[in-house]
N, C-alpha and C. Protein backbone atom coordinates (compact mmCIF):
# COMPACT_ATOMS: atom_id res chain seq x y z
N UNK A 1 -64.07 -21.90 -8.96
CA UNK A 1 -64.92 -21.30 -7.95
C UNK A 1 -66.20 -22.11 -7.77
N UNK A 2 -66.96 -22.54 -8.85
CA UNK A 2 -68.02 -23.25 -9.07
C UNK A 2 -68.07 -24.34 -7.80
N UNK A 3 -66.81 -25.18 -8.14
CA UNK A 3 -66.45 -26.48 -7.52
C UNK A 3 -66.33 -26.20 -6.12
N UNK A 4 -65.40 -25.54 -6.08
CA UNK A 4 -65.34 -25.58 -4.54
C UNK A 4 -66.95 -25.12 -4.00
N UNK A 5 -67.66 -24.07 -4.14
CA UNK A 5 -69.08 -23.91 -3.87
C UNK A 5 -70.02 -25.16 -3.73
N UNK A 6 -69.98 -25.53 -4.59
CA UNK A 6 -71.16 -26.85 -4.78
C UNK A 6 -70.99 -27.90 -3.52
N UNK A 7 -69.27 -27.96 -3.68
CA UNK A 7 -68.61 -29.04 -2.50
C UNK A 7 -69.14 -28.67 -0.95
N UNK A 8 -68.74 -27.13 -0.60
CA UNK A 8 -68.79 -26.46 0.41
C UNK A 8 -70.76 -26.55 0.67
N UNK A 9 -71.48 -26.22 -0.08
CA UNK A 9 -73.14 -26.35 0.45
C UNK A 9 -73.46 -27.71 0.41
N UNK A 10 -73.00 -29.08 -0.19
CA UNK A 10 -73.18 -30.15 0.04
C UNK A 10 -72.48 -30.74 0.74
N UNK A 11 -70.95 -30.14 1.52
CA UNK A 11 -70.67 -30.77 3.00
C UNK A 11 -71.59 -30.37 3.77
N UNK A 12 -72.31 -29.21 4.12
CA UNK A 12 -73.24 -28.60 4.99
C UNK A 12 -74.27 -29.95 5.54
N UNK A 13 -74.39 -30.37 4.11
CA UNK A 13 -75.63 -31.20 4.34
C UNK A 13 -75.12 -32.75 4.65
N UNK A 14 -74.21 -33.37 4.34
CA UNK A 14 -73.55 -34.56 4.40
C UNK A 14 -72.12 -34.62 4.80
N UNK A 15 -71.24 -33.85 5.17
CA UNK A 15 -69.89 -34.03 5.92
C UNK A 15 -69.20 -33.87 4.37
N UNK A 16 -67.86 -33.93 4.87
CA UNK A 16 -66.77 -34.15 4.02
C UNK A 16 -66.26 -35.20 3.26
N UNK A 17 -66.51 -36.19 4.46
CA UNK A 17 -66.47 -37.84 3.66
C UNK A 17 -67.19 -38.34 2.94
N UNK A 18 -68.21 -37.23 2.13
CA UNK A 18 -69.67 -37.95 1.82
C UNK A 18 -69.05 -38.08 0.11
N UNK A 19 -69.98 -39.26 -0.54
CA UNK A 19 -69.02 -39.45 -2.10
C UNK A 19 -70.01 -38.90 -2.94
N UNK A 20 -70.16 -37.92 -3.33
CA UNK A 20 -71.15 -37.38 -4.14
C UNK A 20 -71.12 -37.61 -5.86
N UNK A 21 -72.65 -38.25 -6.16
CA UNK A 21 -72.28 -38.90 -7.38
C UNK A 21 -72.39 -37.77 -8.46
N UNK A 22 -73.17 -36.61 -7.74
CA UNK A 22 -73.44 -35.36 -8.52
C UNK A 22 -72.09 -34.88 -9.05
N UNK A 23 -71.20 -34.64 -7.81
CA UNK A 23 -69.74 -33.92 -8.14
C UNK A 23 -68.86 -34.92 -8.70
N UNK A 24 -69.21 -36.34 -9.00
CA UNK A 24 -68.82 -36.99 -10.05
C UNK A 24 -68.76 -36.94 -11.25
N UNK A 25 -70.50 -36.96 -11.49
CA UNK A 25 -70.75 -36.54 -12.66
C UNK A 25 -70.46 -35.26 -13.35
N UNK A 26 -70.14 -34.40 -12.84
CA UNK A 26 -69.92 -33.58 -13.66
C UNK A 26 -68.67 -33.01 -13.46
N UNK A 27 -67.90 -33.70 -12.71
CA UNK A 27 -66.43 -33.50 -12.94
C UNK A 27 -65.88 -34.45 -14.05
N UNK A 28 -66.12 -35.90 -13.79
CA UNK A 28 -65.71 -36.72 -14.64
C UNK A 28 -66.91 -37.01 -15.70
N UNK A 29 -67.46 -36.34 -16.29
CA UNK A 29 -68.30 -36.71 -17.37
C UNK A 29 -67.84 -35.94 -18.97
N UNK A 30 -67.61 -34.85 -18.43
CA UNK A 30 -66.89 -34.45 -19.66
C UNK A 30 -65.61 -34.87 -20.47
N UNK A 31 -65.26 -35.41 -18.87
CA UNK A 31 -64.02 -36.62 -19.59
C UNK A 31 -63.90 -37.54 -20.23
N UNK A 32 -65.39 -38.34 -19.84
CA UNK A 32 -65.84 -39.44 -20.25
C UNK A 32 -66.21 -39.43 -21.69
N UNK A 33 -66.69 -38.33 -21.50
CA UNK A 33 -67.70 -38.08 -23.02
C UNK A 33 -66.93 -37.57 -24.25
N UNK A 34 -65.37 -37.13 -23.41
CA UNK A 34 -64.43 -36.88 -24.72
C UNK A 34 -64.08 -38.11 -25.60
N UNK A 35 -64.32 -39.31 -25.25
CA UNK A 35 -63.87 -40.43 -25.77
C UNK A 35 -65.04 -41.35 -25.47
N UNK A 36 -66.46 -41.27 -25.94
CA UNK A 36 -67.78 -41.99 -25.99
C UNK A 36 -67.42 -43.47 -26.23
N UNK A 37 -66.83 -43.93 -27.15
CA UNK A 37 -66.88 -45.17 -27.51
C UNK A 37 -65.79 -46.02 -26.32
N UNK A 38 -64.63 -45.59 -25.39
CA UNK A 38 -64.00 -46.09 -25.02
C UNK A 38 -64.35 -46.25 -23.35
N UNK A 39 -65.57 -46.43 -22.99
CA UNK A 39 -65.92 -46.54 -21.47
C UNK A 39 -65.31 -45.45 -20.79
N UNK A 40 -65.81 -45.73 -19.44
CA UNK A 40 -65.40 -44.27 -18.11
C UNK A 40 -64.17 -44.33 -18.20
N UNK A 41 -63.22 -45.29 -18.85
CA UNK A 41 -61.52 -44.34 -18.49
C UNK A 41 -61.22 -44.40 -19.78
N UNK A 42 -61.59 -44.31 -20.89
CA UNK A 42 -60.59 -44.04 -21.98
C UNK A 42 -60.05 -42.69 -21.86
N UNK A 43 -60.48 -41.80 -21.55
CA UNK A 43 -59.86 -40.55 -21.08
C UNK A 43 -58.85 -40.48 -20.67
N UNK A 44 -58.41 -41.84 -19.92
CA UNK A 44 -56.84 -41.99 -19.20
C UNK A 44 -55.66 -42.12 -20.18
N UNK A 45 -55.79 -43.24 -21.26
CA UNK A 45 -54.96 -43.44 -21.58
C UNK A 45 -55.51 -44.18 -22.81
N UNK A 46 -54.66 -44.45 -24.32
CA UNK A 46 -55.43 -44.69 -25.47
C UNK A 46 -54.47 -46.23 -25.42
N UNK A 47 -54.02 -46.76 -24.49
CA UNK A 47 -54.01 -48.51 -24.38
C UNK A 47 -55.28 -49.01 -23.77
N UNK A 48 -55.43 -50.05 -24.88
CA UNK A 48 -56.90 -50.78 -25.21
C UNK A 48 -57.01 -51.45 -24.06
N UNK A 49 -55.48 -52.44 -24.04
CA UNK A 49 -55.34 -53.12 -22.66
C UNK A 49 -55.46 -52.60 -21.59
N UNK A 50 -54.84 -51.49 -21.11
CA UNK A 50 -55.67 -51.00 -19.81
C UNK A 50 -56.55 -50.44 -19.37
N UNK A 51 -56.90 -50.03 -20.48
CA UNK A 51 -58.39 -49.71 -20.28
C UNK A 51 -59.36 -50.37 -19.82
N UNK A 52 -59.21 -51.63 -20.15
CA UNK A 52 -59.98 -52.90 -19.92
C UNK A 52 -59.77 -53.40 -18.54
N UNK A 53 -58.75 -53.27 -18.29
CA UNK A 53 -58.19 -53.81 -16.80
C UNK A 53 -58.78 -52.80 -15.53
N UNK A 54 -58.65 -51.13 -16.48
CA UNK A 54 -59.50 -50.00 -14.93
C UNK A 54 -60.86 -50.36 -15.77
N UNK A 55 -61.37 -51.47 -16.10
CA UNK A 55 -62.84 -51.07 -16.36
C UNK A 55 -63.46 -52.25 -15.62
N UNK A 56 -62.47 -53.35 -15.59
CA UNK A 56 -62.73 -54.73 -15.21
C UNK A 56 -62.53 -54.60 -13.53
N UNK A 57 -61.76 -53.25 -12.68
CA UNK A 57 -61.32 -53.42 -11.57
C UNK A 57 -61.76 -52.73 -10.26
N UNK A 58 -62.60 -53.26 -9.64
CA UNK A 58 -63.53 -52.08 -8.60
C UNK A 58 -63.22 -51.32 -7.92
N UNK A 59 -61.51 -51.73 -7.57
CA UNK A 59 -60.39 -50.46 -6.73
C UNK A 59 -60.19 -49.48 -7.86
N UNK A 60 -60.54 -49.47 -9.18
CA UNK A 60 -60.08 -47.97 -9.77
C UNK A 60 -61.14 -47.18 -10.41
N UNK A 61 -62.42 -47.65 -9.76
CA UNK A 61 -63.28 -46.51 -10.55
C UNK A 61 -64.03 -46.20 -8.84
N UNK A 62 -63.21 -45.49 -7.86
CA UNK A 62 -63.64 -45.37 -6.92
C UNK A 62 -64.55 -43.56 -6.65
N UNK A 63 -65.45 -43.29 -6.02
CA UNK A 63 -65.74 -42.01 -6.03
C UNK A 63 -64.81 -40.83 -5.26
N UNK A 64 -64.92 -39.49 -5.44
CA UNK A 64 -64.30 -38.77 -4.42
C UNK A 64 -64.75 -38.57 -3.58
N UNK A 65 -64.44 -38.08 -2.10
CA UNK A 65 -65.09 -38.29 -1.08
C UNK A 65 -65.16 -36.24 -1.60
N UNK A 66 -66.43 -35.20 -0.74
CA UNK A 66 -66.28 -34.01 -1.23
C UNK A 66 -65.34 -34.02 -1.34
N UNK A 67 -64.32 -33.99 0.23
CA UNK A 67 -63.42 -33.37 0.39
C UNK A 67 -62.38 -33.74 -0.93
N UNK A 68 -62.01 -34.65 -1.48
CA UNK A 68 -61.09 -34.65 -2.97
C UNK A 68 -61.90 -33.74 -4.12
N UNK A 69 -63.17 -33.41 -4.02
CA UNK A 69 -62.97 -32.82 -5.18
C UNK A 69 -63.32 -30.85 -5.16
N UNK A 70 -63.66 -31.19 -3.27
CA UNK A 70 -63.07 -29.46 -2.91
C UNK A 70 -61.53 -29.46 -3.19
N UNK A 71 -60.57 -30.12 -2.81
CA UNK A 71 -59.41 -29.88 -2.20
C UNK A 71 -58.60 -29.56 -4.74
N UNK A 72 -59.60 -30.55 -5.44
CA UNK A 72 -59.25 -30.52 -6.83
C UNK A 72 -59.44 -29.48 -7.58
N UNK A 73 -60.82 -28.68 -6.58
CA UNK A 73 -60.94 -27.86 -7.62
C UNK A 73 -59.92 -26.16 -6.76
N UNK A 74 -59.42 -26.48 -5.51
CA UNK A 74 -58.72 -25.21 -4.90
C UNK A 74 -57.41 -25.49 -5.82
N UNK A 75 -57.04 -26.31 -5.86
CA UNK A 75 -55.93 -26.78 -6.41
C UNK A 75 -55.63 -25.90 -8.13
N UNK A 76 -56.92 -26.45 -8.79
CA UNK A 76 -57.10 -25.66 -10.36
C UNK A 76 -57.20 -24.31 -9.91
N UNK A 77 -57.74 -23.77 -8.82
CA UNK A 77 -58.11 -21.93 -9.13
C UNK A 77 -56.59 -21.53 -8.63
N UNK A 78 -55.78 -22.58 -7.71
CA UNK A 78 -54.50 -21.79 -6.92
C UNK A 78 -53.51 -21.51 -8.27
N UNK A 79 -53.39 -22.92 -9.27
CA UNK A 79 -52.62 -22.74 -10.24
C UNK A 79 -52.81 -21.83 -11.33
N UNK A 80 -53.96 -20.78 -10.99
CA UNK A 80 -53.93 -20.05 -12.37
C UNK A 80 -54.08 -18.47 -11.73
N UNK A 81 -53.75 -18.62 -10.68
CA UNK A 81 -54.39 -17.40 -9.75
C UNK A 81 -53.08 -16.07 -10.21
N UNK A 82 -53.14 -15.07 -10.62
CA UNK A 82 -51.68 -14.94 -10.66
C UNK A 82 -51.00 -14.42 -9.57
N UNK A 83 -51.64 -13.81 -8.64
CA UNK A 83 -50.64 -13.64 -7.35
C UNK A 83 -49.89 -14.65 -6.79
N UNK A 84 -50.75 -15.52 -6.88
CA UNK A 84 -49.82 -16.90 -6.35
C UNK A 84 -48.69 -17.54 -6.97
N UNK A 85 -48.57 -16.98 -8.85
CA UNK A 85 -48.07 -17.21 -9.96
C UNK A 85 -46.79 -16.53 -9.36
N UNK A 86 -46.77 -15.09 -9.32
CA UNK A 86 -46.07 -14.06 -9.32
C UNK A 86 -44.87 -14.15 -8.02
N UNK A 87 -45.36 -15.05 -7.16
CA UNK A 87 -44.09 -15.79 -5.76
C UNK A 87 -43.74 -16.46 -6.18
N UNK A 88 -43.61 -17.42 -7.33
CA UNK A 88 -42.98 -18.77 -7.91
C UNK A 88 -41.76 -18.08 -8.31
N UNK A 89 -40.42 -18.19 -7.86
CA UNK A 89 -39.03 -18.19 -8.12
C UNK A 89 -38.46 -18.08 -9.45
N UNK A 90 -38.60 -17.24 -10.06
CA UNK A 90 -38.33 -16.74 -11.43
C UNK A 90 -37.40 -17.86 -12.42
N UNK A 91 -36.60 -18.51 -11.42
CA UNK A 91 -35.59 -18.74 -11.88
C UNK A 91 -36.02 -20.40 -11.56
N UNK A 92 -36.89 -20.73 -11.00
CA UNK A 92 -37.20 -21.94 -10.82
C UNK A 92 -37.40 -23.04 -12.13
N UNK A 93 -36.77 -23.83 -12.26
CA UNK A 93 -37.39 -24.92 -13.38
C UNK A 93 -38.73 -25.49 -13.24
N UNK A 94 -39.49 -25.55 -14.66
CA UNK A 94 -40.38 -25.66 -14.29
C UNK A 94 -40.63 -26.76 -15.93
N UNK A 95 -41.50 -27.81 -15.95
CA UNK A 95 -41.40 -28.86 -16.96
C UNK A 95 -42.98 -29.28 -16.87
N UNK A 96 -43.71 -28.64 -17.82
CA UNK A 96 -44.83 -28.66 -18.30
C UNK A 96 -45.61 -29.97 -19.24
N UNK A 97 -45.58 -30.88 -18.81
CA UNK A 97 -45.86 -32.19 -20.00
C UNK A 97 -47.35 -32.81 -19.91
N UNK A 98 -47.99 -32.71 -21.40
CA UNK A 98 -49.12 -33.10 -21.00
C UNK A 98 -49.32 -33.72 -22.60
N UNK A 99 -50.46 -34.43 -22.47
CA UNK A 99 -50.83 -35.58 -23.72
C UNK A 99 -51.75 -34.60 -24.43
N UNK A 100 -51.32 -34.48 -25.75
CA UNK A 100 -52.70 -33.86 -26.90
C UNK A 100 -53.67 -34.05 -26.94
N UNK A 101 -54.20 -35.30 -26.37
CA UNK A 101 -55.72 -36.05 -26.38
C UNK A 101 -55.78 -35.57 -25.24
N UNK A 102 -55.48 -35.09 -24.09
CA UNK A 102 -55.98 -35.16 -22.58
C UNK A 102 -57.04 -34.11 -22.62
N UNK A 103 -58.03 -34.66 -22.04
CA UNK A 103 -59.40 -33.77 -21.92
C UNK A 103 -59.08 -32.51 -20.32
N UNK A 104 -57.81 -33.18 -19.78
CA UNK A 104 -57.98 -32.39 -18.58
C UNK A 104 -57.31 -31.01 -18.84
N UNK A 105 -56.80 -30.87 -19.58
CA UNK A 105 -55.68 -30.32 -20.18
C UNK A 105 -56.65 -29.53 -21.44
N UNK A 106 -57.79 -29.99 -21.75
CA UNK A 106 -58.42 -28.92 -22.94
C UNK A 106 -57.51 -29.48 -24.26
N UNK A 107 -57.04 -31.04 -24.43
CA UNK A 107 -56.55 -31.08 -25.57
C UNK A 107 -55.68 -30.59 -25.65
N UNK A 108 -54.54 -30.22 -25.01
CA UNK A 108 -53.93 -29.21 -25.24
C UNK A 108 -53.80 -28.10 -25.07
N UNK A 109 -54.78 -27.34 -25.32
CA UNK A 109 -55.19 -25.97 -25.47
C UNK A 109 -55.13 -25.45 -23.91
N UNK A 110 -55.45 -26.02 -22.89
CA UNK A 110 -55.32 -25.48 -21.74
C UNK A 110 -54.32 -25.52 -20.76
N UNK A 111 -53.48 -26.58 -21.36
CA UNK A 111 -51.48 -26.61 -21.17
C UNK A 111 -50.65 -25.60 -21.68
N UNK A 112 -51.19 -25.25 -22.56
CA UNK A 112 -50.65 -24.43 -23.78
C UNK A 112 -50.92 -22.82 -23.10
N UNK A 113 -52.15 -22.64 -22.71
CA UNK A 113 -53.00 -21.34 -21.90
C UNK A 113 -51.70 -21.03 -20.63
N UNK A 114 -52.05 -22.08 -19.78
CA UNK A 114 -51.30 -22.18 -18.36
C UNK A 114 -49.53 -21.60 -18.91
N UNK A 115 -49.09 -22.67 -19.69
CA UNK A 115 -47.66 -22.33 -20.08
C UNK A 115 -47.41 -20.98 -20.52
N UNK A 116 -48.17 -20.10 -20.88
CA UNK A 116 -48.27 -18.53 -21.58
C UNK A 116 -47.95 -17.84 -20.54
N UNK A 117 -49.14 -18.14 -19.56
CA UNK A 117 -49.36 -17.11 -18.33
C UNK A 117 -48.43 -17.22 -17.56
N UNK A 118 -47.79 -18.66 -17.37
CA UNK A 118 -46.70 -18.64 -16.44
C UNK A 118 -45.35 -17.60 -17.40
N UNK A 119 -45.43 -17.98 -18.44
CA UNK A 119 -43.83 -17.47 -19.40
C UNK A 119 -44.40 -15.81 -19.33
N UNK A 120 -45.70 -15.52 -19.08
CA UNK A 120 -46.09 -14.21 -19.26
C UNK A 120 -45.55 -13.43 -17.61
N UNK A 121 -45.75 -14.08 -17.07
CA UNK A 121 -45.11 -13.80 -15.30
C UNK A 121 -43.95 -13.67 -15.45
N UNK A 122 -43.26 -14.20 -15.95
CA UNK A 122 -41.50 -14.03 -15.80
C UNK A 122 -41.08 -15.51 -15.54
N UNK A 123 -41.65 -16.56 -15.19
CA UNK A 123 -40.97 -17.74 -15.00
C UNK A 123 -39.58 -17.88 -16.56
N UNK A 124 -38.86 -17.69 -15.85
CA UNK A 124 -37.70 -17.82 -17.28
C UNK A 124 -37.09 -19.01 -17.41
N UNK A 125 -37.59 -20.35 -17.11
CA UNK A 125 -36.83 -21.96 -17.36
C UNK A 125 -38.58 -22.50 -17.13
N UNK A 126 -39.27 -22.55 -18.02
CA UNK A 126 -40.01 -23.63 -18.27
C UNK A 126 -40.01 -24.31 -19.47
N UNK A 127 -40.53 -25.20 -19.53
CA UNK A 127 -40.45 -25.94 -21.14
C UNK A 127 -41.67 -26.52 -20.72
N UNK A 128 -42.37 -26.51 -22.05
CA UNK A 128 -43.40 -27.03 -22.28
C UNK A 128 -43.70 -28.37 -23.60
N UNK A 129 -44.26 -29.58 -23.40
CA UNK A 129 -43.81 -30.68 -23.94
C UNK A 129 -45.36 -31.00 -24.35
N UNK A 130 -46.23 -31.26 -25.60
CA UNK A 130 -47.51 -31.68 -25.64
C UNK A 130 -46.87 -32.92 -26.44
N UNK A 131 -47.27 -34.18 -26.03
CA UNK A 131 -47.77 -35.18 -26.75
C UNK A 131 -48.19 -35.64 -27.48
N UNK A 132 -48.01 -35.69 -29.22
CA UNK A 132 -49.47 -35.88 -29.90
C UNK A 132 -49.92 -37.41 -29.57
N UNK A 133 -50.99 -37.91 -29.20
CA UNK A 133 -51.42 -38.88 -29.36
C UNK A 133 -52.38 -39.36 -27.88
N UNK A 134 -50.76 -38.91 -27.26
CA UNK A 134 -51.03 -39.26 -25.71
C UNK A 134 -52.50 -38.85 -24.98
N UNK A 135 -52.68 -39.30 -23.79
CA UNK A 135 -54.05 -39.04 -23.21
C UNK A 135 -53.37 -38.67 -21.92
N UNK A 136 -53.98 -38.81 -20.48
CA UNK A 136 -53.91 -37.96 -19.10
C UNK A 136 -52.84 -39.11 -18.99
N UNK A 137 -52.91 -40.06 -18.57
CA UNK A 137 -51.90 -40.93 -18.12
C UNK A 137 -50.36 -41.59 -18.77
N UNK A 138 -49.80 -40.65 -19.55
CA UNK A 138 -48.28 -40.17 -20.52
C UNK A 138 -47.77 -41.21 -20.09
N UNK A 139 -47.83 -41.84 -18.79
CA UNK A 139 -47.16 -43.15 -17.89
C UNK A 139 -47.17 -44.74 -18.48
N UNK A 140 -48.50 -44.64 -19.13
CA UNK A 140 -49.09 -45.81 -19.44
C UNK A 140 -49.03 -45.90 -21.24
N UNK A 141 -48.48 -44.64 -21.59
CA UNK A 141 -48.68 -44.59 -22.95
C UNK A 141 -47.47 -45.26 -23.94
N UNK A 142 -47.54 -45.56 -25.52
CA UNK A 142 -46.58 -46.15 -26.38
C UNK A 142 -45.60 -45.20 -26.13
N UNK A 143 -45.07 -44.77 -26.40
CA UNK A 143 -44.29 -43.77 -26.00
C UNK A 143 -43.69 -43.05 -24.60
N UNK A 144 -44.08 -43.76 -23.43
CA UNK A 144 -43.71 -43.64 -21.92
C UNK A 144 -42.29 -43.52 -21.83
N UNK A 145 -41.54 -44.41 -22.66
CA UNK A 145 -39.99 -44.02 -22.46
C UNK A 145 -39.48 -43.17 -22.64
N UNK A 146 -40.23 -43.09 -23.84
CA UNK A 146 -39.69 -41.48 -24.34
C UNK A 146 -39.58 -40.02 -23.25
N UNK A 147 -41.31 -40.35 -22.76
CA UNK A 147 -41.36 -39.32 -21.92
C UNK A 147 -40.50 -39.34 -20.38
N UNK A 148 -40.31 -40.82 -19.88
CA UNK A 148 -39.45 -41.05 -19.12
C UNK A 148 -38.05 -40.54 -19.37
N UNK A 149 -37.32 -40.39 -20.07
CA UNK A 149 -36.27 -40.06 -20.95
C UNK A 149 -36.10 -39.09 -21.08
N UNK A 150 -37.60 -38.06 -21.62
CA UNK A 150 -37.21 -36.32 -21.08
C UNK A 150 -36.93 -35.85 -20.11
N UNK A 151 -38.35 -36.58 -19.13
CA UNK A 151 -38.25 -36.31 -17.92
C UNK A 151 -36.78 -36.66 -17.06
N UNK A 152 -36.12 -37.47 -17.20
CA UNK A 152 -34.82 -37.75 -16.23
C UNK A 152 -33.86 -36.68 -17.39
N UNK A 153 -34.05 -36.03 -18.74
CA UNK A 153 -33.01 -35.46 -18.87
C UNK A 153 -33.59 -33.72 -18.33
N UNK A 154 -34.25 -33.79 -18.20
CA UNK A 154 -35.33 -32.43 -17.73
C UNK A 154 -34.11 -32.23 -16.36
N UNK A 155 -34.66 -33.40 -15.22
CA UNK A 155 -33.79 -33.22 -14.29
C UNK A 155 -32.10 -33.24 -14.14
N UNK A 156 -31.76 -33.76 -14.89
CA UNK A 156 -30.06 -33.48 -15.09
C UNK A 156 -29.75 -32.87 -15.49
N UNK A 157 -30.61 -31.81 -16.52
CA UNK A 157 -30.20 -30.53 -16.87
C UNK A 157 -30.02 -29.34 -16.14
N UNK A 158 -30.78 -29.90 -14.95
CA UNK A 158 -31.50 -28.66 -14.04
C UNK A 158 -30.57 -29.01 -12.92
């Protein structure tokens, strides 16, 4: 609720396209600050090497314009809302995967939250998968095959 607010009285004043370093900072700072020693993206991913490469590269530390981080934070209140929970297809598959280190995710703890409430709704085919090690980007991580590997057996199961 916060987010979208802040976004919505500072389009008033600067449009939608405007890149606000405020709603930067304090979207991506807590991220940052989960991993102090490893620059603005260690949060992504715990390879040294790419880290270095989004730190070295001016196309990936770009700002949001409001409108991405209104449209990020409707996005977080839609997924936990439960009316909106409660139309999701009971029977729908649903494949929950997130990295233990991920700050977006609460470490865990807020994958773990989400996965309850949904299994608490009635969703009856989710699985839920935490990572130990992993960070936000599971893609880029030692272990990517692996998760590649669930993921394509996730879908052939289904």
């Amino acid at each position: 609720m916060y987010g979208k607010l802040v976004t919505d009285v500072i389009a008033l004043f600067h449009g939608w396209r405007y890149r606000s370093m405020f709603c930067a900072s304090k979207t991506l700072g807590p991220l940052v600050r989960a991993f102090p020693d490893e620059g603005k993206t260690g949060w992504l991913t715990s390879n040294r090497e790419l880290i270095e490469q989004y730190e070295g590269d001016p196309k990936s530390s770009f700002v949001f314009t409001l409108n991405g981080f209104h449209t990020l934070a409707e996005l977080i209140l839609r997924a936990r809302k439960k009316k909106l929970i409660r139309n999701i297809p009971k029977t729908l598959p649903m494949f929950i995967l997130s990295g233990a280190e991920d700050p977006v995710g609460e470490m865990g703890r807020g994958v773990q939250r989400m996965y309850e409430m949904y299994k608490n709704e009635g969703i009856e085919r989710i699985r839920l998968d935490i990572r130990p090690g992993d960070r936000h980007e599971l893609h880029h991580e030692e272990d990517r095959y692996q998760v590649f590997e669930e993921i394509k057996d996730f879908i052939l199961e289904e």
